[in-house]
Protein backbone atom coordinates (compact mmCIF):
# COMPACT_ATOMS: atom_id res chain seq x y z
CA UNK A 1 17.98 21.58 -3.10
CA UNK A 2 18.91 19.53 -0.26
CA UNK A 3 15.94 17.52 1.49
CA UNK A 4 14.75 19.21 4.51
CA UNK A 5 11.55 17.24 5.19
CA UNK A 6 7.67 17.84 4.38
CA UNK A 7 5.76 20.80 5.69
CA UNK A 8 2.89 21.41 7.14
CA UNK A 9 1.47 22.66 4.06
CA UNK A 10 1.81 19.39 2.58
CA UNK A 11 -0.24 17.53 4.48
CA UNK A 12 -3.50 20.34 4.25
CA UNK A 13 -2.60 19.18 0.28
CA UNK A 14 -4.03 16.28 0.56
CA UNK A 15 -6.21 16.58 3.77
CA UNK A 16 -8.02 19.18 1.12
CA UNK A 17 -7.71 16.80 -1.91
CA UNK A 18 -9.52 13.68 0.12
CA UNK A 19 -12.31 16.20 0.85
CA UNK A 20 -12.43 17.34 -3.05
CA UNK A 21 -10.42 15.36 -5.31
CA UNK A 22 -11.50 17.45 -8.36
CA UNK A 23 -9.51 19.00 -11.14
CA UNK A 24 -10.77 22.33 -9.77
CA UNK A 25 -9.08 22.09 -6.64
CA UNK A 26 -5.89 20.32 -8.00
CA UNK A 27 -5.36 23.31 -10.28
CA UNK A 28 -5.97 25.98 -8.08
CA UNK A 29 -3.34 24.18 -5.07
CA UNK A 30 -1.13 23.11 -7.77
CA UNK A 31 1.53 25.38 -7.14
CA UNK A 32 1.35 23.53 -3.09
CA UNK A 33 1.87 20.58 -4.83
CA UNK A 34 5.06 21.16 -7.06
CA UNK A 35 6.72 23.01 -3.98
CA UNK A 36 5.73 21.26 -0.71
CA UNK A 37 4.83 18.02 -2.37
CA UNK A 38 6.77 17.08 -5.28
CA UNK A 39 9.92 18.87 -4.53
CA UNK A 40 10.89 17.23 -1.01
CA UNK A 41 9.96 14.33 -2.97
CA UNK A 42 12.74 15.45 -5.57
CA UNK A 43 15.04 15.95 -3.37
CA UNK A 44 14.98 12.58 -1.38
CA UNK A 45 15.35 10.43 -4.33
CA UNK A 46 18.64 12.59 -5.38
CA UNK A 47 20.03 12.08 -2.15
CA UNK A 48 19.37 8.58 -2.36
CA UNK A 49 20.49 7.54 -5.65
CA UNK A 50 23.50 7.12 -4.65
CA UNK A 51 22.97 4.31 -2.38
CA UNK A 52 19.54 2.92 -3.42
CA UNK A 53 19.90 3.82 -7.65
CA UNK A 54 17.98 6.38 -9.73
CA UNK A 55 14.01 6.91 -8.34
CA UNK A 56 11.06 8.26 -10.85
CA UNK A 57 8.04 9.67 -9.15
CA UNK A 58 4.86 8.18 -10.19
CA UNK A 59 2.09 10.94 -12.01
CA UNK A 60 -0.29 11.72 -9.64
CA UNK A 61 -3.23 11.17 -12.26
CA UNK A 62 -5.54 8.10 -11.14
CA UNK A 63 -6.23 5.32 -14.16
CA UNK A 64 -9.77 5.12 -13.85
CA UNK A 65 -10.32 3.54 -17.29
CA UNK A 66 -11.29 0.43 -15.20
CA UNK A 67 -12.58 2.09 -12.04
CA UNK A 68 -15.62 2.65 -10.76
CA UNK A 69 -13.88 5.60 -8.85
CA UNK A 70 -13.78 8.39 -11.71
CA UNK A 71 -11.41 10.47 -8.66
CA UNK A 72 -8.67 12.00 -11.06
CA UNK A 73 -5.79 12.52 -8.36
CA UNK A 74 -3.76 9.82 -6.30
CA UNK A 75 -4.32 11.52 -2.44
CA UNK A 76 -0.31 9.96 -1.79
CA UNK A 77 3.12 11.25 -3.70
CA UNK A 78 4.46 7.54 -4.48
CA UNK A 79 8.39 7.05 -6.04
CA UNK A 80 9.97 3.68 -7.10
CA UNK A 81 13.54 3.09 -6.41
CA UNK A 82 16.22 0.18 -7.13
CA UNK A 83 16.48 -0.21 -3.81
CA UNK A 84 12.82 0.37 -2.78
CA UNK A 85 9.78 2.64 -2.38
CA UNK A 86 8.36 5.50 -1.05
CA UNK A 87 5.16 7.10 -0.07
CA UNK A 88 3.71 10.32 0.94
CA UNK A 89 0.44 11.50 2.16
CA UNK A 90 -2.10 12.88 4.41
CA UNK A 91 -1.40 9.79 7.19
CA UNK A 92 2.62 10.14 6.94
CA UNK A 93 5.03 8.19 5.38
CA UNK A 94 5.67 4.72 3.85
CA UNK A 95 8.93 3.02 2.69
CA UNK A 96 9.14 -0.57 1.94
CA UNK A 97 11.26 -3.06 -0.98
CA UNK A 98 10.51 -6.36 -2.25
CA UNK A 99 8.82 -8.16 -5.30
CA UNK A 100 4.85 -6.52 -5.10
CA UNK A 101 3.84 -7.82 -8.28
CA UNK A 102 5.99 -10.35 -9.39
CA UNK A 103 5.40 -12.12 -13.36
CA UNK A 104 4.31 -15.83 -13.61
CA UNK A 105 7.80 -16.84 -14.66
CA UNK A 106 9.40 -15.26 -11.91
CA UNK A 107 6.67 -15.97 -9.64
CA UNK A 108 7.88 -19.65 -10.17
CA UNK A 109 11.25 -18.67 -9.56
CA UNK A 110 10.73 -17.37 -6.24
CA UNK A 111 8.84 -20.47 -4.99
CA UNK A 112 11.50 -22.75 -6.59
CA UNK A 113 14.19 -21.16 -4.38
CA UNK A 114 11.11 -20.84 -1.57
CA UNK A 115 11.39 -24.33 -1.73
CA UNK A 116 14.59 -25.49 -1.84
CA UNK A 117 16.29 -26.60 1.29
CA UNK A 118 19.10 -23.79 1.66
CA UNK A 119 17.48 -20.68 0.03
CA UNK A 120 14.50 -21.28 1.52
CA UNK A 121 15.48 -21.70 5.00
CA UNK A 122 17.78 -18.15 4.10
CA UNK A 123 15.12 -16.41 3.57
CA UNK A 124 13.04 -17.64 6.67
CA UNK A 125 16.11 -16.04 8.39
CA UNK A 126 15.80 -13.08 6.28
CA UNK A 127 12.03 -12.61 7.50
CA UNK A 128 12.56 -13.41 11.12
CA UNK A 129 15.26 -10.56 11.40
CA UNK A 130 12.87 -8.25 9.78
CA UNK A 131 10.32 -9.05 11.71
CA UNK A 132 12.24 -9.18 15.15
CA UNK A 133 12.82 -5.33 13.67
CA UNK A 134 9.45 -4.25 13.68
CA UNK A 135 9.11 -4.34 10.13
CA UNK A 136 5.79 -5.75 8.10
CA UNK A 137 6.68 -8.56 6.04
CA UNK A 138 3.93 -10.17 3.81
CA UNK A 139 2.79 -10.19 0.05
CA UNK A 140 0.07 -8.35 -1.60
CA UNK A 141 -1.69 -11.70 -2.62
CA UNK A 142 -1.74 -15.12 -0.38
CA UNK A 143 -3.21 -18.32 -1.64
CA UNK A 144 -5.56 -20.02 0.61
CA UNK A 145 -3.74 -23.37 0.15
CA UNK A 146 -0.55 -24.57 -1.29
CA UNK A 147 0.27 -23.67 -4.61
CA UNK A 148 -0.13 -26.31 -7.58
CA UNK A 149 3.35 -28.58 -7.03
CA UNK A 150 3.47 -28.43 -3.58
CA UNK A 151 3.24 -30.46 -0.35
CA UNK A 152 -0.09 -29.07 1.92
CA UNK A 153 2.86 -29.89 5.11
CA UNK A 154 5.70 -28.14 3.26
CA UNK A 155 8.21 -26.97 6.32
CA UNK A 156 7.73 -23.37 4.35
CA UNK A 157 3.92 -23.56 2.87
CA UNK A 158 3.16 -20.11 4.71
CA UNK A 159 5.98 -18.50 2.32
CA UNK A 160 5.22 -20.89 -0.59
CA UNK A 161 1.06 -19.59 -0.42
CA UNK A 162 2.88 -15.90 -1.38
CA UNK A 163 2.48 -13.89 -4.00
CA UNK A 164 5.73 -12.40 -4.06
CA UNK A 165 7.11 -10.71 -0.92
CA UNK A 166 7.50 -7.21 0.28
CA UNK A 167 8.91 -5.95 3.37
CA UNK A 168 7.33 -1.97 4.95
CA UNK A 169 7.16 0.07 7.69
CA UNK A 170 4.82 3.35 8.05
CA UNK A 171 4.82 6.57 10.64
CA UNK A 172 2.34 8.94 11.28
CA UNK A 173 2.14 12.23 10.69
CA UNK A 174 4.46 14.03 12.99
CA UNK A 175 6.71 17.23 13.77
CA UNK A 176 9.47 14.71 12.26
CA UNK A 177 8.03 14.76 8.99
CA UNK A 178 9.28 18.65 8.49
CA UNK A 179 12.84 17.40 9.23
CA UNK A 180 15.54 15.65 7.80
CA UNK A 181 14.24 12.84 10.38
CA UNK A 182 11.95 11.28 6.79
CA UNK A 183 15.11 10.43 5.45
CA UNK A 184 16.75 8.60 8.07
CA UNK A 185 13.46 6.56 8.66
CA UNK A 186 13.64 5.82 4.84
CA UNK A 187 17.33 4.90 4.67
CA UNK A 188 17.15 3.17 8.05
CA UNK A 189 14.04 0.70 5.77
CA UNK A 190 16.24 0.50 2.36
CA UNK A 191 19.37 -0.77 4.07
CA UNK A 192 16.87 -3.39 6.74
CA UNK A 193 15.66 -4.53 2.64
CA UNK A 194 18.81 -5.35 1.54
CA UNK A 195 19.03 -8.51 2.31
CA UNK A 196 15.86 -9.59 1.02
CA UNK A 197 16.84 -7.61 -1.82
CA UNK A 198 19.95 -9.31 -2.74
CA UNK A 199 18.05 -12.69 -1.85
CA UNK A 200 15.31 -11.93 -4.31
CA UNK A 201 17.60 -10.90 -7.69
CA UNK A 202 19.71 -14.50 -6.60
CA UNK A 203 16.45 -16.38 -7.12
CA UNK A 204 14.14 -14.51 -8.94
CA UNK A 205 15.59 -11.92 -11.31
C-alpha cells in the first residue's frame, strides 16, 4: 500500500473520540481507525525505513494506572522512528527528532559535550540553522538555573539548563493532509534533524 495521505474520515476519528473517548465508541469506529488511521500510518513508516530505519506505532490504549484521567484512548496516532517521530490527530500533523527523555547517565553526557568548547559551540550552530528554518527547538524539561557543576555565566547556560533536546515542527489540518504532501513535510523535518541527530549519538549515545 503506498502512502497516499490521511482522509477526511480520519480526522471525524478523533474529532468524535475527544467528544467520547469511551470503549463504546472506539469499538463501534474501530474499523475507521485500522483503515483511515492506522494504515496511512503503516504505510509512511515503510516508505521511510529506508532512509530514517524501522518505525513501530505506539498502542493507542492510554496508561492511566497513574492518571487521574481514566480516558482509555490516545486522541493522536503517534510512531517512533530511528530517525525521528511522528504524530497524527484531530489538529494535523507533528514530526520532530531529538533526545525527549534522555537517562541520567546520558543526560550528563549531553551537557559534558554542551559544555565543551567545540561541541558545544557545534551544536549552537546546529540550533541556529534550525531555528533560522522555522523549526521549534527546545527540551521537554528546563531547569530554572544552571545545573549542579556549572558556571551561572556559562557562554551556553540556556542549552546547559536542558533536559535533553528535541527539534519539531506541526501543520494544521489541511486539504494537504489527504495527499502525499504529509510525507514530504515529514521527510523535509527528518533530514533538517540530521544533524542534531548525528551530533547527539557523537556525545550522548
Amino acid at each position: 500500500m503506498a502512502f497516499t495521505g490521511w482522509p477526511v474520515e480520519a480526522v471525524e476519528f478523533y474529532e468524535g473520540l475527544e467528544a467520547d473517548n469511551s470503549r463504546t465508541y472506539w469499538h463501534a469506529n474501530r474499523a475507521t481507525y485500522d483503515e483511515c488511521v492506522k494504515a496511512p500510518m503503516e504505510a509512511l513508516l515503510a516508505e521511510l525505513a529506508k532512509e530514517f530505519g524501522e518505525g513501530r506505532i505506539f498502542r493507542p490504549n492510554r496508561d492511566t494506572r497513574f492518571s487521574k484521567d481514566k480516558s482509555p484512548y490516545k486522541v493522536n496516532c503517534a510512531a517512533i522512528l530511528p530517525g525521528g517521530y511522528v504524530s497524527f490527530s484531530s489538529e494535523g500533523l507533528f514530526a520532530g527528532a531529538g533526545l525527549y527523555t534522555p537517562e541520567p547517565a546520558q543526560l550528563a553526557r549531553f551537557r559534558e559535550a554542551v559544555a565543551a568548547d567545540r561541541s558545544g559551540k557545534e551544536l549552537e550552530a546546529i540550533v541556529a540553522t534550525l531555528r533560522k528554518a522555522k523549526y521549534d527547538v527546545g527540551a521537554r524539561e528546563e531547569l530554572k538555573t544552571a545545573p549542579k557543576g556549572y558556571e551561572k555565566d556559562h557562554p551556553r547556560i540556556d542549552l546547559l539548563r536542558w533536559k535533553g533536546i528535541t527539534m519539531s515542527k506541526g501543520w494544521e489540518v489541511g486539504a494537504w493532509l489527504g495527499t502525499k504532501k504529509a510525507k514530504d513535510r515529514v521527510v523535509a523535518t527528518f533530514q533538517a534533524a540530521k544533524p542534531l541527530i548525528t551530533w547527539l549519538e557523537k556525545h550522548t549515545a
